[in-house]
C-alpha atoms as a PDB file:
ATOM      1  CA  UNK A   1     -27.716   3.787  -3.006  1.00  0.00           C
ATOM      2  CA  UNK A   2     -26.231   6.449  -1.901  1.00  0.00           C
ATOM      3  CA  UNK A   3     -25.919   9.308  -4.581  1.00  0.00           C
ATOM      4  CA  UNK A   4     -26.489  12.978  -4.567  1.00  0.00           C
ATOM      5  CA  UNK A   5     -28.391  14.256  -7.426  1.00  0.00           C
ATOM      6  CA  UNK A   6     -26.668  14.920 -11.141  1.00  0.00           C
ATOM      7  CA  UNK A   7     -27.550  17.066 -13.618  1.00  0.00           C
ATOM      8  CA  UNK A   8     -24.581  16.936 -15.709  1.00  0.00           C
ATOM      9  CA  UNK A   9     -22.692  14.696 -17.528  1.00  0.00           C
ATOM     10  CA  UNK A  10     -19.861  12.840 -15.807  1.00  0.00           C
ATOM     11  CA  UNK A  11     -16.792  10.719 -16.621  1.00  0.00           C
ATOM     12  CA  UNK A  12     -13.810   9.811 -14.799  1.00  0.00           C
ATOM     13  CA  UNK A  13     -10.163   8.170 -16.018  1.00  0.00           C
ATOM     14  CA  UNK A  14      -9.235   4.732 -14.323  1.00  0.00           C
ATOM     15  CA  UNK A  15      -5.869   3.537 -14.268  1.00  0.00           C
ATOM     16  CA  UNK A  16      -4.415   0.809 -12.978  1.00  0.00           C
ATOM     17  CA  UNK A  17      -1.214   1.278 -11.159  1.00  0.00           C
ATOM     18  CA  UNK A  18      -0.528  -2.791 -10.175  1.00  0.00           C
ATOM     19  CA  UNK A  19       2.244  -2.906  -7.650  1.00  0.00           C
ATOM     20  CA  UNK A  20       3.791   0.156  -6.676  1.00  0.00           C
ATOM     21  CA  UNK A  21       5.910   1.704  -3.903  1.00  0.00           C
ATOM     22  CA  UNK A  22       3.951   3.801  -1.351  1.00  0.00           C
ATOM     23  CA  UNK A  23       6.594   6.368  -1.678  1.00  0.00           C
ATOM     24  CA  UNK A  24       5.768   6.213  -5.517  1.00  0.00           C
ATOM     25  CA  UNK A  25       2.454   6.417  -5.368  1.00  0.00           C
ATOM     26  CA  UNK A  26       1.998   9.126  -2.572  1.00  0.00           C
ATOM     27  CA  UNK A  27       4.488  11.548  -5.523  1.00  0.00           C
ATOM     28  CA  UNK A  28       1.806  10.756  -7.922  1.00  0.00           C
ATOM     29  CA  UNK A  29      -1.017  11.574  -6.117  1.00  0.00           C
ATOM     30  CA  UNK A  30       0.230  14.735  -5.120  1.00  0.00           C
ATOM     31  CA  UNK A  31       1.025  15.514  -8.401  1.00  0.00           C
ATOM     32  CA  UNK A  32      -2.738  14.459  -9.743  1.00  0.00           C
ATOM     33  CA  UNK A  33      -4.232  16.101  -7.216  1.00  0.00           C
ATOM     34  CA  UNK A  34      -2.710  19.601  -7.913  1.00  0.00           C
ATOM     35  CA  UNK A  35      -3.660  19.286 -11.610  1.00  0.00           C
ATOM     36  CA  UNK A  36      -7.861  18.774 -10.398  1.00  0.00           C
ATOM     37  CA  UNK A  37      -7.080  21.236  -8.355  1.00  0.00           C
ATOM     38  CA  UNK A  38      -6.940  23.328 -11.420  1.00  0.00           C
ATOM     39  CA  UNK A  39      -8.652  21.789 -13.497  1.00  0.00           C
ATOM     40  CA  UNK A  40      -6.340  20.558 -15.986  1.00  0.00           C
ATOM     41  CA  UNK A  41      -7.488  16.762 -15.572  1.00  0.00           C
ATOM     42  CA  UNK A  42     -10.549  14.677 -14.970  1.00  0.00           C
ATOM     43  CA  UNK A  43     -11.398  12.644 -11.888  1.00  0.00           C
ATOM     44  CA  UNK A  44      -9.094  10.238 -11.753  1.00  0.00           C
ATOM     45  CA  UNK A  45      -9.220   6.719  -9.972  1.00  0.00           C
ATOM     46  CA  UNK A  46      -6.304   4.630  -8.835  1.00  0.00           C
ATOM     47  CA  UNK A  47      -6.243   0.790  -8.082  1.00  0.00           C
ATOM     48  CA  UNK A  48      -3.445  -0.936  -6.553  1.00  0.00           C
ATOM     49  CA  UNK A  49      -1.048  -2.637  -4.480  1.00  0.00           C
ATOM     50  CA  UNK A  50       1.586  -1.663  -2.466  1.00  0.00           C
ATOM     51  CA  UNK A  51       4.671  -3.595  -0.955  1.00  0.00           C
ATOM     52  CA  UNK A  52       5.076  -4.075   2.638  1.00  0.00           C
ATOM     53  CA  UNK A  53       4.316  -0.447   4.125  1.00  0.00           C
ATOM     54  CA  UNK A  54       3.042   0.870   7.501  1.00  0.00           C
ATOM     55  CA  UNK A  55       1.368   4.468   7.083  1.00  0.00           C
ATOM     56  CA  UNK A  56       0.330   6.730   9.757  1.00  0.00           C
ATOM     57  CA  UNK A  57      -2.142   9.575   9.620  1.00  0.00           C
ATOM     58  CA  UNK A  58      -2.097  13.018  11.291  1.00  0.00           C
ATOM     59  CA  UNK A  59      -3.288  11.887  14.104  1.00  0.00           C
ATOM     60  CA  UNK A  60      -2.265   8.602  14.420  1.00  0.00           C
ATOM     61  CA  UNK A  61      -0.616   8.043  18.181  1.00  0.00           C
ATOM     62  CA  UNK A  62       3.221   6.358  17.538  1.00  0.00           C
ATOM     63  CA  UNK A  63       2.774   3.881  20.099  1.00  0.00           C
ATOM     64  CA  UNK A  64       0.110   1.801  17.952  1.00  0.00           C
ATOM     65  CA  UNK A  65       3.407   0.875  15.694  1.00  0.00           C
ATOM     66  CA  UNK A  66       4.311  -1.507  18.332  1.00  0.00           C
ATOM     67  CA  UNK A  67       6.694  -3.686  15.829  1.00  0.00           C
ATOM     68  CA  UNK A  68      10.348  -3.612  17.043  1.00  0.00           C
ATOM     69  CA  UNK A  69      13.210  -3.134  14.746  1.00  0.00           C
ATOM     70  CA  UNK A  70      13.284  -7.448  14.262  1.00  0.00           C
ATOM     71  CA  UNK A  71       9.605  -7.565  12.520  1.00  0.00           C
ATOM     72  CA  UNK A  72      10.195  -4.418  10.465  1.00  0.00           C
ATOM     73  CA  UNK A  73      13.577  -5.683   8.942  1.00  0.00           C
ATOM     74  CA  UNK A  74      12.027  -9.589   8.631  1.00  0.00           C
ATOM     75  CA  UNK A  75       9.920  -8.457   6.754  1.00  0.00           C
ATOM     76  CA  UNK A  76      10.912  -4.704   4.383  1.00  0.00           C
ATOM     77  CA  UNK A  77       8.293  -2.877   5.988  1.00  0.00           C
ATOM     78  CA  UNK A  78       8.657   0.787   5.263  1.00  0.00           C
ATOM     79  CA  UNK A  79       6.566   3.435   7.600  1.00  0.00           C
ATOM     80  CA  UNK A  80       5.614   6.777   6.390  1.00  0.00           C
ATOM     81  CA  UNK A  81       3.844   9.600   8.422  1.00  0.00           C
ATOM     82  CA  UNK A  82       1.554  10.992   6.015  1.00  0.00           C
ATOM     83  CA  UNK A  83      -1.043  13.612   5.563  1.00  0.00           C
ATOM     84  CA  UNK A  84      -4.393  11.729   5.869  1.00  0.00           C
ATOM     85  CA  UNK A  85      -7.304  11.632   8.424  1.00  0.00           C
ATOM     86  CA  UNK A  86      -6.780   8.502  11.018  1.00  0.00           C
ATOM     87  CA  UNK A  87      -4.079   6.547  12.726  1.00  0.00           C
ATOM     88  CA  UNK A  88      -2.378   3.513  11.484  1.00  0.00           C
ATOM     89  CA  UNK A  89      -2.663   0.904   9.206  1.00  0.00           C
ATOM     90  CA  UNK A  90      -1.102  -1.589   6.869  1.00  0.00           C
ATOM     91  CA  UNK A  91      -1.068  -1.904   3.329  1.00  0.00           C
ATOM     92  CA  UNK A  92       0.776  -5.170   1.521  1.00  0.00           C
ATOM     93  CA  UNK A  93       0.762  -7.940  -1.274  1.00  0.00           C
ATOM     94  CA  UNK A  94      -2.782  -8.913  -1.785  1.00  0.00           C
ATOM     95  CA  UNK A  95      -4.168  -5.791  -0.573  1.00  0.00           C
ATOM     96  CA  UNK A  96      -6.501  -3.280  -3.239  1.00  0.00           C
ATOM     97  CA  UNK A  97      -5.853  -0.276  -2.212  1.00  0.00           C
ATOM     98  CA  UNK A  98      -7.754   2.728  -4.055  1.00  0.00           C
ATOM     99  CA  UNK A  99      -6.934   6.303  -4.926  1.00  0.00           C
ATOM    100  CA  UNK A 100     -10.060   8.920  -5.740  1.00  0.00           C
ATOM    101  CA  UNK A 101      -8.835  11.997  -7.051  1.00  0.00           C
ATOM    102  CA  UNK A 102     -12.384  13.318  -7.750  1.00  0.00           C
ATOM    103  CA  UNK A 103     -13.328  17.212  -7.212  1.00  0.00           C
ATOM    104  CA  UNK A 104     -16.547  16.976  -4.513  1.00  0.00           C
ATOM    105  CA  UNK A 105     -17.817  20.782  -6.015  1.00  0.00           C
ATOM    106  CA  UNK A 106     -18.559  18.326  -9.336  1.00  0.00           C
ATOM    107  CA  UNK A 107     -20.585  16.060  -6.957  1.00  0.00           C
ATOM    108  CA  UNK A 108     -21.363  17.360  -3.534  1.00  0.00           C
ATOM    109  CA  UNK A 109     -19.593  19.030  -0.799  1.00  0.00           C
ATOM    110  CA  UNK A 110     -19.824  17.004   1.669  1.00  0.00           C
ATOM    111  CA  UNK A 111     -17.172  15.073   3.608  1.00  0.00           C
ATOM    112  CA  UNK A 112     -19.628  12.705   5.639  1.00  0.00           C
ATOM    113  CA  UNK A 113     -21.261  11.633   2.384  1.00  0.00           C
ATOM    114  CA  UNK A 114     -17.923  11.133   0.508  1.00  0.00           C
ATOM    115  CA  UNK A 115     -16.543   8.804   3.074  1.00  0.00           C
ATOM    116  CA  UNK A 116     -20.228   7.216   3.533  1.00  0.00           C
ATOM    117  CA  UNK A 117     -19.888   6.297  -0.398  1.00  0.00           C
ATOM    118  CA  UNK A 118     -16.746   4.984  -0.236  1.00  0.00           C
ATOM    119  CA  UNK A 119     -17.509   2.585   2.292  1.00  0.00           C
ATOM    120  CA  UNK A 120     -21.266   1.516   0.125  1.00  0.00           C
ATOM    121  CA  UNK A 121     -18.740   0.633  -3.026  1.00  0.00           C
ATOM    122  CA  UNK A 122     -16.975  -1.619  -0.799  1.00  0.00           C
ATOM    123  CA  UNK A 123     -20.152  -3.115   0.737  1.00  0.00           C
ATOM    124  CA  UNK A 124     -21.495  -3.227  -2.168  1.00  0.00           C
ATOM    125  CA  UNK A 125     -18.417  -4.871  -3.849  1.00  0.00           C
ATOM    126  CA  UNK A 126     -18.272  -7.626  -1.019  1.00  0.00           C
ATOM    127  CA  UNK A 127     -21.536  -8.448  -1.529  1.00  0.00           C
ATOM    128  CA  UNK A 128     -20.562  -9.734  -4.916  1.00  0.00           C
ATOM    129  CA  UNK A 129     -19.064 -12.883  -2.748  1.00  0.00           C
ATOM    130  CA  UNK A 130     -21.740 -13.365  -0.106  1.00  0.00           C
ATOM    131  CA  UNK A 131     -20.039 -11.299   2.475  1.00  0.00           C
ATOM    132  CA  UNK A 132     -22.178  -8.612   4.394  1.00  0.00           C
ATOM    133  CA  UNK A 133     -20.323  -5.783   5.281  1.00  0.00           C
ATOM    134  CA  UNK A 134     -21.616  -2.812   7.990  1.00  0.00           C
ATOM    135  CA  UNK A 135     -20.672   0.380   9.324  1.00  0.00           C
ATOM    136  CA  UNK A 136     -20.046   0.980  12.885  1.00  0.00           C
ATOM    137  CA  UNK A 137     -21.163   3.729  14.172  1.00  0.00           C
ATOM    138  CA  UNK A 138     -18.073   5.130  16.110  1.00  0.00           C
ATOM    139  CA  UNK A 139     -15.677   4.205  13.601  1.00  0.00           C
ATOM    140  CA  UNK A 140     -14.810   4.328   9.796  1.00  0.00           C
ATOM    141  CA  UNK A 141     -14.458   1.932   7.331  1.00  0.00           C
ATOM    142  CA  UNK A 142     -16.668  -1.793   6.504  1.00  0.00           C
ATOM    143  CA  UNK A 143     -16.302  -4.567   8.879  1.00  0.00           C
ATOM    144  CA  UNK A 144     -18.076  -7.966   8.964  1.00  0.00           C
ATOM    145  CA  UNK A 145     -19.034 -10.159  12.055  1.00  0.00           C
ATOM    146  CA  UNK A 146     -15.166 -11.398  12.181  1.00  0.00           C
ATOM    147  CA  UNK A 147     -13.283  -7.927  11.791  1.00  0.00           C
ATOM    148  CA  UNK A 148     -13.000  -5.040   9.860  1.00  0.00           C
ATOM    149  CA  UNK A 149     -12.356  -5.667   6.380  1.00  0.00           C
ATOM    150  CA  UNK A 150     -11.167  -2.496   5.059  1.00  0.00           C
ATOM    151  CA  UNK A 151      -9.491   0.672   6.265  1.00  0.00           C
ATOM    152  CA  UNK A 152     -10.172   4.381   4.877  1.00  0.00           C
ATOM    153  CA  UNK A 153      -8.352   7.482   5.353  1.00  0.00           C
ATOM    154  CA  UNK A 154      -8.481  10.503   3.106  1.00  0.00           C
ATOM    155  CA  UNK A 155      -7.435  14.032   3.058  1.00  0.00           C
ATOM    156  CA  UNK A 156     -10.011  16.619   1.557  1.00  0.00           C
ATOM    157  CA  UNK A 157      -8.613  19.764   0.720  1.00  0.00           C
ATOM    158  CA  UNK A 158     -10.671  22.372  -1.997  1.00  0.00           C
ATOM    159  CA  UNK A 159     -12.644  19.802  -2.355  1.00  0.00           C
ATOM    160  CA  UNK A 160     -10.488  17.765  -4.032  1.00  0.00           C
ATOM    161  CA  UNK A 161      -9.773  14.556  -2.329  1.00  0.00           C
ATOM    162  CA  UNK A 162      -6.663  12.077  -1.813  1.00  0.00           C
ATOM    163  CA  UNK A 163      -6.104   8.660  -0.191  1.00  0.00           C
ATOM    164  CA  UNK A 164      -8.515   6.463  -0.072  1.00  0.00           C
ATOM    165  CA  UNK A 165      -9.293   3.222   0.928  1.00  0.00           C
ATOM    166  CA  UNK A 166      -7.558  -0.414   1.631  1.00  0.00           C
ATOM    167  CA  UNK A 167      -9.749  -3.713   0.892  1.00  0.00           C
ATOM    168  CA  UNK A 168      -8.163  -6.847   2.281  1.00  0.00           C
ATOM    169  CA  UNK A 169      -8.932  -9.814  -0.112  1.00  0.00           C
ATOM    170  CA  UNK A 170      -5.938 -12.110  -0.008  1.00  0.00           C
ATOM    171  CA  UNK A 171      -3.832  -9.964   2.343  1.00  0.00           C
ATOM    172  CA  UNK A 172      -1.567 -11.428   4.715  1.00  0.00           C
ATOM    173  CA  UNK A 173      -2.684 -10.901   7.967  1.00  0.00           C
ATOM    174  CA  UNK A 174       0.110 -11.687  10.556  1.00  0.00           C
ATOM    175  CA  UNK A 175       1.598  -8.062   9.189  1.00  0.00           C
ATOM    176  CA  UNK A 176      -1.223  -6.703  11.436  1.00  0.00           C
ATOM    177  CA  UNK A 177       0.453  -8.205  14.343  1.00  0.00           C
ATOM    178  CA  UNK A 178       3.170  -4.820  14.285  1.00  0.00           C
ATOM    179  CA  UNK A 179       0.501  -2.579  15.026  1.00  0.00           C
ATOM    180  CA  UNK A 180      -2.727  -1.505  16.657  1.00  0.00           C
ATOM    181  CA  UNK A 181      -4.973  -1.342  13.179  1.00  0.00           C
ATOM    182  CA  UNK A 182      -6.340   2.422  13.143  1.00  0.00           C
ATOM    183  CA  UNK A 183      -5.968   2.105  17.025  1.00  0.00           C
ATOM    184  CA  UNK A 184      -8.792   0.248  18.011  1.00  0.00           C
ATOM    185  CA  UNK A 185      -7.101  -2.332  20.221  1.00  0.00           C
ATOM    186  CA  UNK A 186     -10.213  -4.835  21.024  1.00  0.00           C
ATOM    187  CA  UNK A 187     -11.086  -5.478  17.165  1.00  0.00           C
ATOM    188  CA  UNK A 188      -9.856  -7.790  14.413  1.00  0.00           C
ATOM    189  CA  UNK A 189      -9.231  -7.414  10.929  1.00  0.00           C
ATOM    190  CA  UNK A 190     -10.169  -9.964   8.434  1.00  0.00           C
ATOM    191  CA  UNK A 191      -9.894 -10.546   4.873  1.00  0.00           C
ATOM    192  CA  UNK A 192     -11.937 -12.239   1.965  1.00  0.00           C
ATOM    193  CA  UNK A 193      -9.676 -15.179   1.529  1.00  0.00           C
ATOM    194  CA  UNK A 194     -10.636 -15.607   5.385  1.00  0.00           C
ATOM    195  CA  UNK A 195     -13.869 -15.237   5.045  1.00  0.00           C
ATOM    196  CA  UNK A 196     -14.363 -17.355   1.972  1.00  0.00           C
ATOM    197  CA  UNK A 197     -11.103 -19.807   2.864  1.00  0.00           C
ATOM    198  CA  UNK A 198      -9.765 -19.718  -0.689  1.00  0.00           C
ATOM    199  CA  UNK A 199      -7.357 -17.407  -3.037  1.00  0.00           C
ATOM    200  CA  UNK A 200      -9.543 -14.688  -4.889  1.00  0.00           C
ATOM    201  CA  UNK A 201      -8.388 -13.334  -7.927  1.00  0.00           C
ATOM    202  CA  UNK A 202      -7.695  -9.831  -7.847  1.00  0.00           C
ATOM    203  CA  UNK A 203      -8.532  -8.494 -10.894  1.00  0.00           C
ATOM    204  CA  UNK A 204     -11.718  -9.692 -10.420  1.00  0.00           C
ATOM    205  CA  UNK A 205     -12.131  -7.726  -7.611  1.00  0.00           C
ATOM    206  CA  UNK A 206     -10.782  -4.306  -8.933  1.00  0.00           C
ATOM    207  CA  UNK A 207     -13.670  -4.723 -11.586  1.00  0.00           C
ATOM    208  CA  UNK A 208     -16.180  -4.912  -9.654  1.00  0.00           C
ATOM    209  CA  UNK A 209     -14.900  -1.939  -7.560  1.00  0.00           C
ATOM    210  CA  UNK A 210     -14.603   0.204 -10.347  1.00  0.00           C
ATOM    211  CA  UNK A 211     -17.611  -0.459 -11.704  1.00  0.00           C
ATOM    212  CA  UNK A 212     -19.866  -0.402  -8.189  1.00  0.00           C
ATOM    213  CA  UNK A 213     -16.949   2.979  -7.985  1.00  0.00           C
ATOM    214  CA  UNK A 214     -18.815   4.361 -10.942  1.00  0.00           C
ATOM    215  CA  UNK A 215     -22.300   3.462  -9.877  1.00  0.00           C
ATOM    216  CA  UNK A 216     -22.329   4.755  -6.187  1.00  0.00           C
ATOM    217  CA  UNK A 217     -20.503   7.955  -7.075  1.00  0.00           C
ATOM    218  CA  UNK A 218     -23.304   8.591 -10.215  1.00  0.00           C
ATOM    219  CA  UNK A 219     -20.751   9.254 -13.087  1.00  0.00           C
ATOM    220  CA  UNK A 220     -21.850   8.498 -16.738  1.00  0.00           C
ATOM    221  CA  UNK A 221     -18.814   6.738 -17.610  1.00  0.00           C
ATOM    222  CA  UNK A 222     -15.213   6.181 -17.328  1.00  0.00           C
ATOM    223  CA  UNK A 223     -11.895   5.580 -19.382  1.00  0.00           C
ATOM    224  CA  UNK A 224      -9.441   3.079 -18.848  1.00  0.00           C
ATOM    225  CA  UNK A 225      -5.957   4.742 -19.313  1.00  0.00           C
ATOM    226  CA  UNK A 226      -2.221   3.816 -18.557  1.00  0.00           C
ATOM    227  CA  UNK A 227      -0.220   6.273 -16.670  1.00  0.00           C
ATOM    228  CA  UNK A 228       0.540   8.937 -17.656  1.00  0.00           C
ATOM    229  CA  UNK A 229       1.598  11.447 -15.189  1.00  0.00           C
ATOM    230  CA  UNK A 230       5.122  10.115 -14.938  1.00  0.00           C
ATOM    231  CA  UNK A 231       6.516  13.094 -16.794  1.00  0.00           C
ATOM    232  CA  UNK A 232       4.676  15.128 -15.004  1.00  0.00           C
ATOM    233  CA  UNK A 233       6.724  14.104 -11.363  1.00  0.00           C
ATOM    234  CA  UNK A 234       9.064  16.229 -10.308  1.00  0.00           C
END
């Protein structure tokens, strides 16, 4: 596993935003993150979904959103340059996308084995359905034999960190088709209804990312909690 070493007691709050606008959710974030920041909150932990939504990172190259005006309106697929690591991707119905908002000084400083960790809770979490996820060396994220099976991106800034990752389980694929996923042109992406060839239920997969969440990253505990930043949005 990998873990750096505790000595202290830790906790973080989970909350479960269900199906949210990026636009939304990006407000909140920002929002959460400047209250770790200073200290006012715990780690917090997002789960979600988002609708139709194309995002690309600082230093994402425009010409991997190779959709035309047709596909974009077909579909209501909003595209937001935003301030994470990476290029683009796609997040959608059926999609779990998560949302750290941890402070690294209360774990370790260290951006290699932050994004390292995210990508063992999703191996890890896979695993739970027979699927064997790896890293590749010259790029981020988990694949499996077929494609890669989930994106990350994050931003990392006083140690606090934002964005997160995006697990296909019974994502629609064709949405892919608009552009060049993270801009690797000569790889797939893949999903685990593809890989298993059924419907999985979602819920059952944010639990066992939030608890393999908990494990990897060596808290103590956690707290489920609503939302409730919404007053705190500006």
């Amino acid at each position: 596993m990998l873990m750096a070493n505790q000595s202290t007691y830790r906790e973080f709050e989970y909350i479960d935003l269900g199906f949210i606008d990026y636009k939304e959710a990006w407000d909140l974030q920002k929002t959460v993150f400047d209250l770790r920041v200073r200290k006012e909150i715990k780690d917090i932990f997002f789960l979600l979904e988002h609708p139709h939504t194309y995002t690309l990172g600082k230093t994402a190259d425009s010409s991997n959103l190779v959709s035309n005006k047709e596909f974009l309106d077909k579909y209501q697929i909003s595209v937001y340059n935003i301030d994470r690591g990476g290029d683009i991707t796609y997040h959608g119905p059926g999609q779990i996308v998560g949302y750290p908002i941890i402070s690294l000084s209360d774990w370790k400083e260290d951006t290699h084995l932050y994004l390292r960790s995210l990508e063992e809770v999703i191996i890890k979490t896979i695993s739970h359905f027979g699927l064997k996820g790896e890293r590749k060396k010259e790029y981020t994220g988990v694949w499996l034999e077929d494609g890669k099976i989930c994106a990350i991106g994050i931003k990392i800034s006083r140690w606090v960190t934002m964005h997160g990752f995006a697990l296909n389980v019974n994502t629609d694929l064709d949405l892919f088709n608009g552009i060049i996923p993270c801009g690797i042109r000569d790889k797939e992406v893949t999903s685990i209804q593809k890989e298993l060839n059924k419907e999985i239920d979602i819920n059952e997969v944010k639990e066992i990312i939030l608890q393999e969440f908990k494990n990897v990253f060596g808290y103590n505990s956690f707290t489920r909690r609503t939302n409730y930043f919404h007053s705190e949005i500006k």
